[in-house]
N, C-alpha and C. Protein backbone atom coordinates (compact mmCIF):
# COMPACT_ATOMS: atom_id res chain seq x y z
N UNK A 1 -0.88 16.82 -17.19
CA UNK A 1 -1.90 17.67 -17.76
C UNK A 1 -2.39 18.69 -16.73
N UNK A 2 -2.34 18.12 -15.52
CA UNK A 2 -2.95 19.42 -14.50
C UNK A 2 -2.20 20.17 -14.19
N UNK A 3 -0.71 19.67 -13.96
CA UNK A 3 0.05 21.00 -13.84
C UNK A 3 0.52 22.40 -15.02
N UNK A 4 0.29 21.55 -16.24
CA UNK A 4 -0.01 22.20 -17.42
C UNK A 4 -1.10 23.65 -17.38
N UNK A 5 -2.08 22.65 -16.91
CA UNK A 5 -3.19 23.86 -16.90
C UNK A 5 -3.18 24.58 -15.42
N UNK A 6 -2.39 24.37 -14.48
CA UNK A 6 -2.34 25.01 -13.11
C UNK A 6 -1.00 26.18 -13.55
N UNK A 7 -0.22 25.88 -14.14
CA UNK A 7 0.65 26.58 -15.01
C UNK A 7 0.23 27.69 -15.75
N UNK A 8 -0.61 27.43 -16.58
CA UNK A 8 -0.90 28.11 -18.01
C UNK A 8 -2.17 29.22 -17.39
N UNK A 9 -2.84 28.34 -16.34
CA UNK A 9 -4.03 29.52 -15.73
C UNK A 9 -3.41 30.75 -15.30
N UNK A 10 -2.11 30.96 -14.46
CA UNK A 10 -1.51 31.89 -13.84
C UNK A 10 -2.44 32.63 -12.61
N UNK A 11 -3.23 31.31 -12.12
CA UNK A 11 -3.54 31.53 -11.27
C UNK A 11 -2.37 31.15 -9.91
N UNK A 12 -1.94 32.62 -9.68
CA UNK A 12 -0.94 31.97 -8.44
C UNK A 12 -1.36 30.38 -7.23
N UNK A 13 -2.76 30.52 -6.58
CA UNK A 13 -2.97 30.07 -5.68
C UNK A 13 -2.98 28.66 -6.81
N UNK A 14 -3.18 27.91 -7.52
CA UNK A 14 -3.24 26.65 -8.12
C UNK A 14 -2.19 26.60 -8.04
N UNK A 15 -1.22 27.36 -8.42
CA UNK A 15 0.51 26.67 -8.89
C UNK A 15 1.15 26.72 -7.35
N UNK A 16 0.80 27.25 -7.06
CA UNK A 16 1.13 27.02 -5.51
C UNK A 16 0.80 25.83 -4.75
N UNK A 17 -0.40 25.00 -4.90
CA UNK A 17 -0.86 24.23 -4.59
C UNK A 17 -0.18 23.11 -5.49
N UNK A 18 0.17 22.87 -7.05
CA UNK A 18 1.20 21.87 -7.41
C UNK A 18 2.22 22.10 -7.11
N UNK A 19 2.73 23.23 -6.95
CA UNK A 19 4.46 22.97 -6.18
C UNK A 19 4.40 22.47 -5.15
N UNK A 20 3.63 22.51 -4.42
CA UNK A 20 3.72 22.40 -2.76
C UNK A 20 3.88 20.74 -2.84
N UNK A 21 2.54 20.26 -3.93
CA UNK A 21 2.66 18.60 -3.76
C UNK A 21 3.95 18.07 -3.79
N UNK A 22 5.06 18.82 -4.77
CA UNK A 22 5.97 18.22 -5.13
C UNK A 22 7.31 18.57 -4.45
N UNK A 23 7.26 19.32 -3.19
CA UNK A 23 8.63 20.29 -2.89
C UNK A 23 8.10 20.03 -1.60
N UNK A 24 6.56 20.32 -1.06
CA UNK A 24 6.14 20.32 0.33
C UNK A 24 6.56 19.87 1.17
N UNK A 25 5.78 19.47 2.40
CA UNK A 25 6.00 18.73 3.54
C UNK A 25 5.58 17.50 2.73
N UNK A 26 5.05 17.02 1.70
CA UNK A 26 4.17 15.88 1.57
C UNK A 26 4.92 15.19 0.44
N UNK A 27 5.99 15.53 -0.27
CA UNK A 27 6.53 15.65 -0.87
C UNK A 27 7.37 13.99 -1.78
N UNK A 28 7.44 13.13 -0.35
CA UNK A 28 7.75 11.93 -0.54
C UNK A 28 6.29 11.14 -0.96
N UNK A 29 5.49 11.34 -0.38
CA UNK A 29 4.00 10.62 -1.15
C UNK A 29 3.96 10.87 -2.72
N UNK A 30 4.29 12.26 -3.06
CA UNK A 30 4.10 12.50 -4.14
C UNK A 30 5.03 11.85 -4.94
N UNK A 31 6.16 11.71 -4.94
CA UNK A 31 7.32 11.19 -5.91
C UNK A 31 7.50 9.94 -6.10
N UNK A 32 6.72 9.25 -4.45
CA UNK A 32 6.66 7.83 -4.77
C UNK A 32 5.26 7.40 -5.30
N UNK A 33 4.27 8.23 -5.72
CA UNK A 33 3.33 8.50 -6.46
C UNK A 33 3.47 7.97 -8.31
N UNK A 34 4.90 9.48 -8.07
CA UNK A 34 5.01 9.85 -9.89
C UNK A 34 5.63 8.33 -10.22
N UNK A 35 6.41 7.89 -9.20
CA UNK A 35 7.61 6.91 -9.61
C UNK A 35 6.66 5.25 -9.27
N UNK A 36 5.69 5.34 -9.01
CA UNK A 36 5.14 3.92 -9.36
C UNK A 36 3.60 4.07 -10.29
N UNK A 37 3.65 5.18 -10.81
CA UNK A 37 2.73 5.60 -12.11
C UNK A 37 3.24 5.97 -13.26
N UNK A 38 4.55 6.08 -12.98
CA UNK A 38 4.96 6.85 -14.28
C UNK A 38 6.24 5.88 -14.95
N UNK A 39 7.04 5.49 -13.77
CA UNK A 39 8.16 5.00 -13.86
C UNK A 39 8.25 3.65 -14.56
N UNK A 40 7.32 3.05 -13.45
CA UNK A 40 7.60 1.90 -13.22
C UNK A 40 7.17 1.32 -14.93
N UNK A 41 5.85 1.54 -14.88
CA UNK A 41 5.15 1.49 -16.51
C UNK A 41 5.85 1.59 -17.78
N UNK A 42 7.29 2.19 -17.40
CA UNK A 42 8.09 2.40 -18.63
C UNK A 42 8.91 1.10 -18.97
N UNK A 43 8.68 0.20 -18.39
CA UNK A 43 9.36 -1.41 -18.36
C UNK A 43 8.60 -1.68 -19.36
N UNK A 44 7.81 -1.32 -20.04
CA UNK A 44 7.15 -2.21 -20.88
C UNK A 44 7.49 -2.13 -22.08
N UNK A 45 8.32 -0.95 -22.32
CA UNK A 45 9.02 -0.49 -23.93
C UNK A 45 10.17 -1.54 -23.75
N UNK A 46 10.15 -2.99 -23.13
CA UNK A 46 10.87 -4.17 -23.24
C UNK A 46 10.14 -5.45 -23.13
N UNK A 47 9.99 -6.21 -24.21
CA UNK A 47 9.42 -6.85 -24.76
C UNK A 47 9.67 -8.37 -24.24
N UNK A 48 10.77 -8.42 -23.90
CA UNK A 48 10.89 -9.49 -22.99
C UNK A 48 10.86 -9.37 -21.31
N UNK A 49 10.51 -8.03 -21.08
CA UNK A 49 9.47 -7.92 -19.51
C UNK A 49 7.90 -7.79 -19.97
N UNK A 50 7.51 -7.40 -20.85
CA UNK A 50 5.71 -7.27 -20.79
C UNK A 50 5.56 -8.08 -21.40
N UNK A 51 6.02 -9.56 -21.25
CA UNK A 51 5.37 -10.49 -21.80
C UNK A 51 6.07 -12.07 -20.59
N UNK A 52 6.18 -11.30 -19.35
CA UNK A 52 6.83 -12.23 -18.02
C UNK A 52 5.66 -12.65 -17.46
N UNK A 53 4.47 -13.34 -17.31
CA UNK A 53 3.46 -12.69 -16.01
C UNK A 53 3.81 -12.43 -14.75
N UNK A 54 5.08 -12.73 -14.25
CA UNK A 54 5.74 -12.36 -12.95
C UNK A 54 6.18 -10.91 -13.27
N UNK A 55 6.75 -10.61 -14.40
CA UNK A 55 7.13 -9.26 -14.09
C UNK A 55 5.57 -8.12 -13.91
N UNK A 56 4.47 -8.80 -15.10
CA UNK A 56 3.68 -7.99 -15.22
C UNK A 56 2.30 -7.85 -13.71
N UNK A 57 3.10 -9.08 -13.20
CA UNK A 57 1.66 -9.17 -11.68
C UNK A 57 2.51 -7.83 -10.78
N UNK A 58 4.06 -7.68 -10.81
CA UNK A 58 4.97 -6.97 -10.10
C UNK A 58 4.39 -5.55 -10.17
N UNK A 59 4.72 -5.22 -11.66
CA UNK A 59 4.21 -3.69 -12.09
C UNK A 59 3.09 -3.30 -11.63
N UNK A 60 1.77 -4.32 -11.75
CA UNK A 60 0.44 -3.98 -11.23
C UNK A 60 0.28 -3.56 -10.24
N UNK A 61 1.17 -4.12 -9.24
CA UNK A 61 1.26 -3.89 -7.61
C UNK A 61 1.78 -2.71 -7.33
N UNK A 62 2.63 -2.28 -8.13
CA UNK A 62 3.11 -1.17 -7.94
C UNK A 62 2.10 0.43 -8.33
N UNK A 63 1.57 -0.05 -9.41
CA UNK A 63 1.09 1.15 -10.18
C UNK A 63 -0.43 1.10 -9.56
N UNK A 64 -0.92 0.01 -8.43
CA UNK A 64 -1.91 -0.05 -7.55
C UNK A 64 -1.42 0.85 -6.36
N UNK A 65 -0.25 0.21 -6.02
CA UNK A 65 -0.12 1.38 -5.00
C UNK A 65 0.30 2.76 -5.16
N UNK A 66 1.15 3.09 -6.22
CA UNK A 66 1.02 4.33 -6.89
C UNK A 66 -0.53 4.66 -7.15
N UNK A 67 -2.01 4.07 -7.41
CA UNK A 67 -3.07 4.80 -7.90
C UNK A 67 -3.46 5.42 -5.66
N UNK A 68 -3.17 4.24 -4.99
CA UNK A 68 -3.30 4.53 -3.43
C UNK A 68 -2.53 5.81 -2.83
N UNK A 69 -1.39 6.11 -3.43
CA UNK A 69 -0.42 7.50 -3.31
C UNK A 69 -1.54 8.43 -3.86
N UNK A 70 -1.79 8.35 -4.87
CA UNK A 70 -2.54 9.59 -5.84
C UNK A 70 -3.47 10.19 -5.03
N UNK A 71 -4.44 9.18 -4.66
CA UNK A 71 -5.57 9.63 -3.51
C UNK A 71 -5.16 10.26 -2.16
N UNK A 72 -3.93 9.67 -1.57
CA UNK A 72 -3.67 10.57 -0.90
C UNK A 72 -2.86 11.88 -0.97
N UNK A 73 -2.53 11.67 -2.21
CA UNK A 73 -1.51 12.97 -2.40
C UNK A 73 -2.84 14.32 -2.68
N UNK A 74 -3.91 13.55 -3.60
CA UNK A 74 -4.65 14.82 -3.39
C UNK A 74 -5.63 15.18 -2.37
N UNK A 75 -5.67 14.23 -1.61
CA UNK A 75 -7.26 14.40 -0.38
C UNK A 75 -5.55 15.23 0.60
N UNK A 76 -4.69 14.96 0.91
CA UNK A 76 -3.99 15.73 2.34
C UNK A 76 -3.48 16.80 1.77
N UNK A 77 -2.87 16.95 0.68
CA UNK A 77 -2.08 18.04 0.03
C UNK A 77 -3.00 19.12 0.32
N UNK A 78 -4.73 19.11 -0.23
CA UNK A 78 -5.86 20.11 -0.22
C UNK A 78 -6.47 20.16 1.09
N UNK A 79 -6.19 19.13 2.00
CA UNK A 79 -6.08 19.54 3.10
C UNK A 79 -5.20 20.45 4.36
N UNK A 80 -4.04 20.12 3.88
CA UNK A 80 -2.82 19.96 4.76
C UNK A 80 -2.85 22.31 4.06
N UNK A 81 -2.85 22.26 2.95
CA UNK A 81 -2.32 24.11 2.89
C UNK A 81 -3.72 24.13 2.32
N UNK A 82 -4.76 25.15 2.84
CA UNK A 82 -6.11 25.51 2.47
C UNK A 82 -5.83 26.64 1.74
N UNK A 83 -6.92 27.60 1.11
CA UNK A 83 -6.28 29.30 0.70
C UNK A 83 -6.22 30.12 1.95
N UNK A 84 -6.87 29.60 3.14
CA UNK A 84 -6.52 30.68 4.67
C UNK A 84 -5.44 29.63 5.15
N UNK A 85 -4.35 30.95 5.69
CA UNK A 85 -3.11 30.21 6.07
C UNK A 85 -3.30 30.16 7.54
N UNK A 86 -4.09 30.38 8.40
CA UNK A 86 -4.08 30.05 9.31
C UNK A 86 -4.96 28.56 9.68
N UNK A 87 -5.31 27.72 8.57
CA UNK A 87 -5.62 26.85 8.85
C UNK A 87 -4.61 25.53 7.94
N UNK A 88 -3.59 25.81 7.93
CA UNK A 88 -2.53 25.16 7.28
C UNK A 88 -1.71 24.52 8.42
N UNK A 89 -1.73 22.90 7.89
CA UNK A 89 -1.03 22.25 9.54
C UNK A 89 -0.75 20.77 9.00
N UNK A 90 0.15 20.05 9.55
CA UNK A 90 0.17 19.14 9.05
C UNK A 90 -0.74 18.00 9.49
N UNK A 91 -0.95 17.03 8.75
CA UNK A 91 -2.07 16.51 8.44
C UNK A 91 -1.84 14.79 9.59
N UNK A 92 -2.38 14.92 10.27
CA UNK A 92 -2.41 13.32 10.94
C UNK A 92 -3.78 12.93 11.40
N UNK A 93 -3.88 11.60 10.84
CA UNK A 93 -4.88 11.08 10.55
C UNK A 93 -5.44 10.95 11.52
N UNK A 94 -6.83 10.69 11.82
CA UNK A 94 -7.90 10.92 13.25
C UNK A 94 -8.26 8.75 13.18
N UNK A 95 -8.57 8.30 14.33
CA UNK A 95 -8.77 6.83 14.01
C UNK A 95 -10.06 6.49 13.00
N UNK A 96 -10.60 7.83 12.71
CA UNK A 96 -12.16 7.43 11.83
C UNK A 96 -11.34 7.36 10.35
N UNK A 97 -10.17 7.80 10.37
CA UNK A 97 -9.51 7.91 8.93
C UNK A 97 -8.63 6.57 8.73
N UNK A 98 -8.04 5.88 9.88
CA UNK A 98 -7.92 4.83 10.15
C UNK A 98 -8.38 4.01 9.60
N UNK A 99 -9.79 3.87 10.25
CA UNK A 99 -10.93 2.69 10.49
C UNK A 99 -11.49 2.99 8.87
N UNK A 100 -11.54 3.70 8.52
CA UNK A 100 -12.28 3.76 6.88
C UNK A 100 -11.40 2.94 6.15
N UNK A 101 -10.37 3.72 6.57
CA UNK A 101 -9.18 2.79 5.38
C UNK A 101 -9.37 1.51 5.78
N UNK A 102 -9.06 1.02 6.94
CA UNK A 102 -9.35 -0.26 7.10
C UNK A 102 -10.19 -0.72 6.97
N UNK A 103 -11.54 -0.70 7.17
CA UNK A 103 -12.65 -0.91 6.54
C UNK A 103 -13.35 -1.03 5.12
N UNK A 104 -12.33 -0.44 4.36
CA UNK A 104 -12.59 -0.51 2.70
C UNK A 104 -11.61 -1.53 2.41
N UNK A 105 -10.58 -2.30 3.21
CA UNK A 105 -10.64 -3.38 2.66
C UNK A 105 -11.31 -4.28 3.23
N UNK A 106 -11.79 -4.38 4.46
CA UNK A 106 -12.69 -5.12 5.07
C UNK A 106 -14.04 -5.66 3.59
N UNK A 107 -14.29 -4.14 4.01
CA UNK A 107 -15.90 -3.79 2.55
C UNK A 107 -15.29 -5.04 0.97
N UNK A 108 -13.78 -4.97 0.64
CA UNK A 108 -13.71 -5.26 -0.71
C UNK A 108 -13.74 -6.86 -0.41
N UNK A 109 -12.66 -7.05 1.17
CA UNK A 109 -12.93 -8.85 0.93
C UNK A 109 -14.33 -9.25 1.30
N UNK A 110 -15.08 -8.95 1.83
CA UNK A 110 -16.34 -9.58 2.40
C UNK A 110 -17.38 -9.22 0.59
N UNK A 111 -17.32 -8.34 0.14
CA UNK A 111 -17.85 -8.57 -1.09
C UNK A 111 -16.86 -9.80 -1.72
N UNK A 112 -15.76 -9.63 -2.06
CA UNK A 112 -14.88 -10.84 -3.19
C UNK A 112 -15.53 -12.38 -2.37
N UNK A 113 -15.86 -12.50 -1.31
CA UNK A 113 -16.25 -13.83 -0.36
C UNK A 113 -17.23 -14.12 -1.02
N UNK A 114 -18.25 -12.88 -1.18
CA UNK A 114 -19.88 -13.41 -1.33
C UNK A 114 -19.37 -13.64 -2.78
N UNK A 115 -18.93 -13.05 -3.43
CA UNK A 115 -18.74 -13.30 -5.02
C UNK A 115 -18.64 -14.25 -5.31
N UNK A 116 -17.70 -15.27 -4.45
CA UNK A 116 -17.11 -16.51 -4.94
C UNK A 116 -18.28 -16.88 -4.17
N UNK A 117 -19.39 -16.99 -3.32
CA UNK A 117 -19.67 -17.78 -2.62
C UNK A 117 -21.00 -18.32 -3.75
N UNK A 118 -21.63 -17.15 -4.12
CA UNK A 118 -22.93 -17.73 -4.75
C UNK A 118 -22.14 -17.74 -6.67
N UNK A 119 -21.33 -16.90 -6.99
CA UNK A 119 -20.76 -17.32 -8.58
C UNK A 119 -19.33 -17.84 -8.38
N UNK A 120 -19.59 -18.91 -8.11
CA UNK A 120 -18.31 -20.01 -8.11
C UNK A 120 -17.35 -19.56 -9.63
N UNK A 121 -16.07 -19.56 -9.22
CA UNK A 121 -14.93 -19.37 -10.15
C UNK A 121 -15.01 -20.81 -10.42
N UNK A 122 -15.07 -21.05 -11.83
CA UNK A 122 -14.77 -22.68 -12.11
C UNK A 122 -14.27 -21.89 -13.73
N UNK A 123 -13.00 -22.78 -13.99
CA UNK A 123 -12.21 -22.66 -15.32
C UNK A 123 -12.86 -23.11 -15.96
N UNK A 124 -12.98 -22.27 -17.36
CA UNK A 124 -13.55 -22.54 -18.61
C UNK A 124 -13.32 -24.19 -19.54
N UNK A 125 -11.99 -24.70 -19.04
CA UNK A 125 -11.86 -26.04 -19.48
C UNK A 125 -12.68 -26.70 -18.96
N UNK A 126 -12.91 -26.98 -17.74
CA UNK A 126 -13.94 -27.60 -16.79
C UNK A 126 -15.36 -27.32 -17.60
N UNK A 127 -15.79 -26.14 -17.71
CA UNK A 127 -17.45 -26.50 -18.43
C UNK A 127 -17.17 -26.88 -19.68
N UNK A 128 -16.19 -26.43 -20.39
CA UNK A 128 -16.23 -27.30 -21.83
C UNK A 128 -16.22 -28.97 -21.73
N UNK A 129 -15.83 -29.32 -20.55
CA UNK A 129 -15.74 -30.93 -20.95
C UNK A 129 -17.18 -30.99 -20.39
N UNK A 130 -18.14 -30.72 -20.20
CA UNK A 130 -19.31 -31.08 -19.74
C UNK A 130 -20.61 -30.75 -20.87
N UNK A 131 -20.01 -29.96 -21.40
CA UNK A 131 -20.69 -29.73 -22.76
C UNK A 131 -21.30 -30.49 -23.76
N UNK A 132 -22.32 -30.19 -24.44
CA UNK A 132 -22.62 -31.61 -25.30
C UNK A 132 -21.62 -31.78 -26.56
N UNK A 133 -21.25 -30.89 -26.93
CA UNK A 133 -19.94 -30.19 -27.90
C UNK A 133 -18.76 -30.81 -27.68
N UNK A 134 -18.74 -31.85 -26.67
CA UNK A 134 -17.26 -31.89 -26.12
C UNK A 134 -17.21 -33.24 -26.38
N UNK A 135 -18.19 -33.80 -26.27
CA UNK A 135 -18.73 -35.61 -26.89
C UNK A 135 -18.42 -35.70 -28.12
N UNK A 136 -17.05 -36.82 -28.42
CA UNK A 136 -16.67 -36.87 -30.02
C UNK A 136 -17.59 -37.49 -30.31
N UNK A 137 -18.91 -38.10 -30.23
CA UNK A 137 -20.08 -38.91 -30.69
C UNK A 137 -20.90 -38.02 -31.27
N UNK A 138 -20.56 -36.17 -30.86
CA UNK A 138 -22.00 -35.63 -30.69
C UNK A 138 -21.83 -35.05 -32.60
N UNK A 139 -23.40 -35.02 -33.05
CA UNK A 139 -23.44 -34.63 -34.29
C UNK A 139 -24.94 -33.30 -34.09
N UNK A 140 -24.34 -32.69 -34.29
CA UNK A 140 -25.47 -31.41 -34.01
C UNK A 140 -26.60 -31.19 -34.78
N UNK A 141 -26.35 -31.37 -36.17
CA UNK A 141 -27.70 -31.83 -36.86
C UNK A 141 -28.83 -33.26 -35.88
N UNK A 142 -28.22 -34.12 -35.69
CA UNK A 142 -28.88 -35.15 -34.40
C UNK A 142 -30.09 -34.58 -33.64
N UNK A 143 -29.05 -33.21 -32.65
CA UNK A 143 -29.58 -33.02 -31.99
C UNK A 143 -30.50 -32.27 -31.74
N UNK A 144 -30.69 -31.22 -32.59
CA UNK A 144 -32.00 -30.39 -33.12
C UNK A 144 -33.02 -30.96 -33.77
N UNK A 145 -32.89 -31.83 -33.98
CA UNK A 145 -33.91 -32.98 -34.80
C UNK A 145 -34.85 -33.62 -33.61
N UNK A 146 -33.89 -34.10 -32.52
CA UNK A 146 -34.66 -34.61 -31.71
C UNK A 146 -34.98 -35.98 -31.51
């Protein structure tokens, strides 16, 4: 859809900026982008893969790290060629760009820790047998009565 409308605007400097993603210096981010967002997802017009949970945990991983391509294809691409060409260069990361990245997964496990720590994951079979519902004795008229 964006290259559609980067197309159809005829604004040179936009279409310049989607070719570049796709032909550029950057060029392999991008395709291994299209090809674990676009591609991979097409396994599912088979009915005996989208219904594997091994195949379907596979795809996820992929089309996760294809959504991780996307972000970088557009934060360096709009970095890497600006509209002044004298500030056009290729793009290598500084250690604060590093340390963020690394740090946002730092940030996601230390939240998923506390998550589990104070709302315990416990399977839904487990509270149903604890239930008063779960007692073949129990009669529910009984128990509103009192």
């Amino acid at each position: 859809m964006e290259f559609f409308i980067a197309w159809y605007s005829g604004n040179p400097y936009e279409q310049f900026a989607f070719i570049n993603r796709a032909t550029g210096p950057y060029w392999w981010a991008y395709w291994t982008m299209v090809s674990c967002n676009v591609i991979s997802p097409q396994f599912f017009w088979f009915k005996k893969l989208r219904r594997s949970p091994k195949f379907l945990f596979v795809i996820s991983i992929f089309v996760n790290i294809g959504m991780w391509f996307e972000r970088f294809v557009i934060t360096v691409t709009s970095l890497h060629a600006d509209f002044m060409p004298s500030s056009w260069d290729y793009f290598s990361p500084t250690k604060w760009d590093v340390l963020t990245f690394v740090g946002s997964f730092g940030l996601f496990f230390f939240m998923f820790c506390l998550f589990v720590r104070f709302l315990p994951m416990v399977a839904l079979a487990e509270v149903k047998t604890v239930l008063p519902q779960a007692d073949p004795h129990y009669h529910p008229e009984e128990a509103a009565h009192g």
